[in-house]
N, C-alpha and C. Protein backbone atom coordinates (compact mmCIF):
# COMPACT_ATOMS: atom_id res chain seq x y z
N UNK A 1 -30.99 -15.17 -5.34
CA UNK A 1 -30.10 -14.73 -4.28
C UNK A 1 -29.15 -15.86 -3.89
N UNK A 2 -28.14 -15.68 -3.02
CA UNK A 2 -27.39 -16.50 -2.16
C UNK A 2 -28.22 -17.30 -1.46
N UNK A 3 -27.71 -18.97 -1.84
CA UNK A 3 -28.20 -19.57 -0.60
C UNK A 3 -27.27 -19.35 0.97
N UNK A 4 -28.50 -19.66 1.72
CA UNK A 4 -27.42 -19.55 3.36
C UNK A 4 -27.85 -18.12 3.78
N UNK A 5 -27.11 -18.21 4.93
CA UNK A 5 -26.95 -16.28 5.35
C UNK A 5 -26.11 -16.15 4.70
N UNK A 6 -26.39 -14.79 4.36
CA UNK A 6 -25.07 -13.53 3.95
C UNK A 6 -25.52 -12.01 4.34
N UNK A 7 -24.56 -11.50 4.11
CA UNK A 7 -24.98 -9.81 4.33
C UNK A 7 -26.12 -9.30 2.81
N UNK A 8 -26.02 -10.43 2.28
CA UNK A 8 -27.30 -9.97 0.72
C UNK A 8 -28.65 -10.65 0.93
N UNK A 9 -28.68 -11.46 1.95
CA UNK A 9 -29.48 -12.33 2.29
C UNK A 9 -30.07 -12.49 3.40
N UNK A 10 -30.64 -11.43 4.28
CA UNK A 10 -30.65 -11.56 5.66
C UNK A 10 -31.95 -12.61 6.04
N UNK A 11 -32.32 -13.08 7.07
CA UNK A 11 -33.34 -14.00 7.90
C UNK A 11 -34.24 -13.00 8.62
N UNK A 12 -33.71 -11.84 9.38
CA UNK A 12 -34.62 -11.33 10.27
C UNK A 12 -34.45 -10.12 9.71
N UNK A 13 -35.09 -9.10 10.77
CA UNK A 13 -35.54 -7.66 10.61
C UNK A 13 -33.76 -7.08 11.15
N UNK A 14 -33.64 -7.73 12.32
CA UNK A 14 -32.35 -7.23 12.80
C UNK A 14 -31.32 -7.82 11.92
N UNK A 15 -31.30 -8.67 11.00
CA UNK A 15 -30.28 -8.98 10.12
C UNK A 15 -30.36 -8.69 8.87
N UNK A 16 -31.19 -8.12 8.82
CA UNK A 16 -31.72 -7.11 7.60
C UNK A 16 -31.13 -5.35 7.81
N UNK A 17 -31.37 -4.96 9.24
CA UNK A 17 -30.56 -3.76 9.41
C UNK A 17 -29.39 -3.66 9.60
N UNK A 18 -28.70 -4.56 9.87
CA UNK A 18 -27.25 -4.91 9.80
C UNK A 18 -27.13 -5.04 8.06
N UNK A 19 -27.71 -5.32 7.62
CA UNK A 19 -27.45 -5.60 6.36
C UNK A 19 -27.67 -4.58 5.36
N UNK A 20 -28.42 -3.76 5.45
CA UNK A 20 -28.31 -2.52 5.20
C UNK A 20 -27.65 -1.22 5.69
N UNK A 21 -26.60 -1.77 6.84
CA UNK A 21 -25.94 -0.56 7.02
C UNK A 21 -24.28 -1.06 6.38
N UNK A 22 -24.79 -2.43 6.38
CA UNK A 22 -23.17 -2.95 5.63
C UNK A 22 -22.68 -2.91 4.64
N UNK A 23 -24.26 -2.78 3.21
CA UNK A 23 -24.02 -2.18 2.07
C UNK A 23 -24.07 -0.83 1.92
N UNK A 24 -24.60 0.18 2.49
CA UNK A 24 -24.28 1.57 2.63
C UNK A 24 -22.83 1.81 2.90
N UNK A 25 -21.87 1.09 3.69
CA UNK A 25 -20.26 1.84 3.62
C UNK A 25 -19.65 0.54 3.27
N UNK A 26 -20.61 -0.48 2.51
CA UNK A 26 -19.43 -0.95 0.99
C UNK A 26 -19.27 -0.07 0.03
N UNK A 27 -20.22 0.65 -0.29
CA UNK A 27 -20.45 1.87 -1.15
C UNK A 27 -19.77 3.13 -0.60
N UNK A 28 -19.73 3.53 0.30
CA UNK A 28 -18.96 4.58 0.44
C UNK A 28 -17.50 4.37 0.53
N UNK A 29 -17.44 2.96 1.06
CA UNK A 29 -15.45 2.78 0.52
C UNK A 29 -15.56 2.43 -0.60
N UNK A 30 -16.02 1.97 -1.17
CA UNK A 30 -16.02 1.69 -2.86
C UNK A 30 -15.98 3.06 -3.64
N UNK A 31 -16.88 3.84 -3.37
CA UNK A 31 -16.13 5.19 -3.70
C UNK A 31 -15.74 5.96 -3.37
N UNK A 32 -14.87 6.11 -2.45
CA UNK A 32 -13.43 6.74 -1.52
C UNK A 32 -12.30 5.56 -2.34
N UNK A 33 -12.42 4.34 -2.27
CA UNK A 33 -11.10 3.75 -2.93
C UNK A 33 -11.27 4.15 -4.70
N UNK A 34 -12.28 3.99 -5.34
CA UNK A 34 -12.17 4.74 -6.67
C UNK A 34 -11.96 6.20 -7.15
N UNK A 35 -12.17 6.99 -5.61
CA UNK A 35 -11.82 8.25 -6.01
C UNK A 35 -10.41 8.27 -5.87
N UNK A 36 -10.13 8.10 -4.43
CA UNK A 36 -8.33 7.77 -4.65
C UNK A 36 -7.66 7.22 -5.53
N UNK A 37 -7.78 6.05 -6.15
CA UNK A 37 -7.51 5.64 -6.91
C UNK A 37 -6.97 6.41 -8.11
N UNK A 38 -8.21 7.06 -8.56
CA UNK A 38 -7.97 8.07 -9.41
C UNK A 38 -7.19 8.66 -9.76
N UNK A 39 -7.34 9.60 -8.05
CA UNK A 39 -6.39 10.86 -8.09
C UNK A 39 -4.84 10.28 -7.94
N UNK A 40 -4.70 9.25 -7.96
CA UNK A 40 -2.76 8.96 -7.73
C UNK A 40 -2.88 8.67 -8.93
N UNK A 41 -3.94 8.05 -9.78
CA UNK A 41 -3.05 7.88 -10.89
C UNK A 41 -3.32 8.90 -11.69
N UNK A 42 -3.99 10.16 -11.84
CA UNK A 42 -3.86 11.41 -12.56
C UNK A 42 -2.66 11.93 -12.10
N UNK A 43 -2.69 12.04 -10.72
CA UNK A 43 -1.61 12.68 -10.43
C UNK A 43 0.06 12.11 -10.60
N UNK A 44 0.01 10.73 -10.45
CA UNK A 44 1.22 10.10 -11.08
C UNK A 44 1.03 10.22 -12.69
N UNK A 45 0.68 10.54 -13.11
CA UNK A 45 0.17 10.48 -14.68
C UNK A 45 0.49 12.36 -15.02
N UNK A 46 0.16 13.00 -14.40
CA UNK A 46 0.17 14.70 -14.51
C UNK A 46 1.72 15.09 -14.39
N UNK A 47 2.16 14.77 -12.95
CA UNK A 47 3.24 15.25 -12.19
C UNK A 47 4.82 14.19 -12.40
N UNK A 48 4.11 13.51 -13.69
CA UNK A 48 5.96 12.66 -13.52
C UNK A 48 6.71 13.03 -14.16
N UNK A 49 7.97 12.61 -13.88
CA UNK A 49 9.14 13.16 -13.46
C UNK A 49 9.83 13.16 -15.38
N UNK A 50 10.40 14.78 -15.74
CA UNK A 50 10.63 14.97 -17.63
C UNK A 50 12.02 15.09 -17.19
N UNK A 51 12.13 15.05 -18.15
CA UNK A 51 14.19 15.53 -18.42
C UNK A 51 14.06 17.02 -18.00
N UNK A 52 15.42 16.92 -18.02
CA UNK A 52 15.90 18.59 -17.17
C UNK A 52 14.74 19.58 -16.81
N UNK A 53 14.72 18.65 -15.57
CA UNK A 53 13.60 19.57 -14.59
C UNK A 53 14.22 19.91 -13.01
N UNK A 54 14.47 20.62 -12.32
CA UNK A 54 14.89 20.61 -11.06
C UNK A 54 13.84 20.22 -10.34
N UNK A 55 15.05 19.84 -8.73
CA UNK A 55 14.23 19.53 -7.84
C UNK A 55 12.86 20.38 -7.46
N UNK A 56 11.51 20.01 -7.21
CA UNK A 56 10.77 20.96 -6.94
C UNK A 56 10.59 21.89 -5.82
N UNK A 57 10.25 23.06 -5.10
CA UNK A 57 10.16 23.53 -3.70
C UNK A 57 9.61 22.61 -2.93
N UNK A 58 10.18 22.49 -1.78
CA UNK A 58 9.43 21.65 -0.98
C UNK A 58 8.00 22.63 -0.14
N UNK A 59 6.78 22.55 0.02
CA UNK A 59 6.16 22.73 0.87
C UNK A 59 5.90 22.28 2.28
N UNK A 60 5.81 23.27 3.31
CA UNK A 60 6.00 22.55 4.72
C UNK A 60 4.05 23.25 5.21
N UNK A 61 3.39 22.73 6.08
CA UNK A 61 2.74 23.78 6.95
C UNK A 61 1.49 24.24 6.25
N UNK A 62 1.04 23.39 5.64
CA UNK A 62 -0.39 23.89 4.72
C UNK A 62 -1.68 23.62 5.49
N UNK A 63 -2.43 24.40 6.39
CA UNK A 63 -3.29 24.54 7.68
C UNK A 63 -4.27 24.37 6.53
N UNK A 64 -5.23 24.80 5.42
CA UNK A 64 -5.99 24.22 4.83
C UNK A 64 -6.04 22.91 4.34
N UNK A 65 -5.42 22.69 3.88
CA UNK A 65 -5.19 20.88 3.79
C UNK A 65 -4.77 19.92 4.88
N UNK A 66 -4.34 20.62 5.79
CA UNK A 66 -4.03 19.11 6.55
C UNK A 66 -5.05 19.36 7.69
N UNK A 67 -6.00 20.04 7.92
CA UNK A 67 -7.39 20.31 8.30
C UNK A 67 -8.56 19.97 7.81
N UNK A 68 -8.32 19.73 5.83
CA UNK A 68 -9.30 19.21 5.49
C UNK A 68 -9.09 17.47 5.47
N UNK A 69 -7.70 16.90 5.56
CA UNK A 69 -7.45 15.72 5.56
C UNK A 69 -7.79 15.03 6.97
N UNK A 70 -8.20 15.81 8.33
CA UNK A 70 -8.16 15.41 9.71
C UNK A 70 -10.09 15.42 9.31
N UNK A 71 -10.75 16.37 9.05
CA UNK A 71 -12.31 17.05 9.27
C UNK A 71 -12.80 16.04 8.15
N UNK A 72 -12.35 15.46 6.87
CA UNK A 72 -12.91 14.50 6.45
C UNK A 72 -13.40 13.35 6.50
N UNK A 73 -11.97 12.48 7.15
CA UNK A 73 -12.55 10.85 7.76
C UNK A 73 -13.28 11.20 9.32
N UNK A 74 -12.93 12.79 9.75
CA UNK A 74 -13.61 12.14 10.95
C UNK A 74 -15.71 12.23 10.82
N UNK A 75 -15.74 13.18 9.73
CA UNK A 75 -17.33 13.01 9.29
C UNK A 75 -17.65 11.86 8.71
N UNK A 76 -16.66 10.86 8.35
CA UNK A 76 -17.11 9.80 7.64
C UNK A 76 -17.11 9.10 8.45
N UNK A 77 -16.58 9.07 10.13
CA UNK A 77 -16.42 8.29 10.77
C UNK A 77 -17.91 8.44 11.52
N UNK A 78 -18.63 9.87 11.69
CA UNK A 78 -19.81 10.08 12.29
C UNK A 78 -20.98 9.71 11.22
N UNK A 79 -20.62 9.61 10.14
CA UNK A 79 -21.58 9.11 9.08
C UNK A 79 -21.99 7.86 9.45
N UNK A 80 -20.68 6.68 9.88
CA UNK A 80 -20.61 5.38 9.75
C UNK A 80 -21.35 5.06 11.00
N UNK A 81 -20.85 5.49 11.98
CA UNK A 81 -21.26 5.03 13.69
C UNK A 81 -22.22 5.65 13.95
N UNK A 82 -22.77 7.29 13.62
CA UNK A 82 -23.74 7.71 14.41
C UNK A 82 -25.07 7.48 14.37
C-alpha cells in the first residue's frame, strides 16, 4: 500500500468509512465520465457533418428528455449524500 494517510490507506474505523464512501463515487464518476465520453464520441463519430446535406430541423421542447436529464443527477445526488 501507500505509505502515510491516503483515501487507500485509512488509520481508523472513521477513516476507513470515509474511505469507502470516497471510492464508491470515484467509481461512479469514473463511469458517468466513460459513459459520456463515449456517447460524444459515437455521436460525433455517427452524426458528422457529409457533403450536400441540409441544415437539420431544429428540435425545441422535448418533456421526456429534459426530465430524464433533471431526475438523473438528482438520484445520483441522493445516492451520494443520503
Amino acid at each position: 500500500m501507500l505509505p502515510g494517510p491516503s483515501p487507500f490507506n485509512p488509520s481508523s474505523a472513521h477513516a476507513a468509512a470515509t474511505s469507502h464512501r470516497f471510492i464508491v463515487v470515484l467509481l461512479l464518476i469514473a463511469a458517468i465520465f466513460v459513459l459520456v465520453t463515449g456517447l460524444v464520441l459515437y455521436i460525433a463519430w455517427r452524426y458528422r457533418c457529409r457533403q450536400a446535406q441540409d441544415e437539420p430541423a431544429q428540435v425545441l421542447g422535448n418533456i421526456k428528455l429534459e426530465t430524464a436529464w433533471t431526475v438523473a443527477p438528482t438520484i445520483l445526488l441522493i445516492i451520494i449524500f443520503g
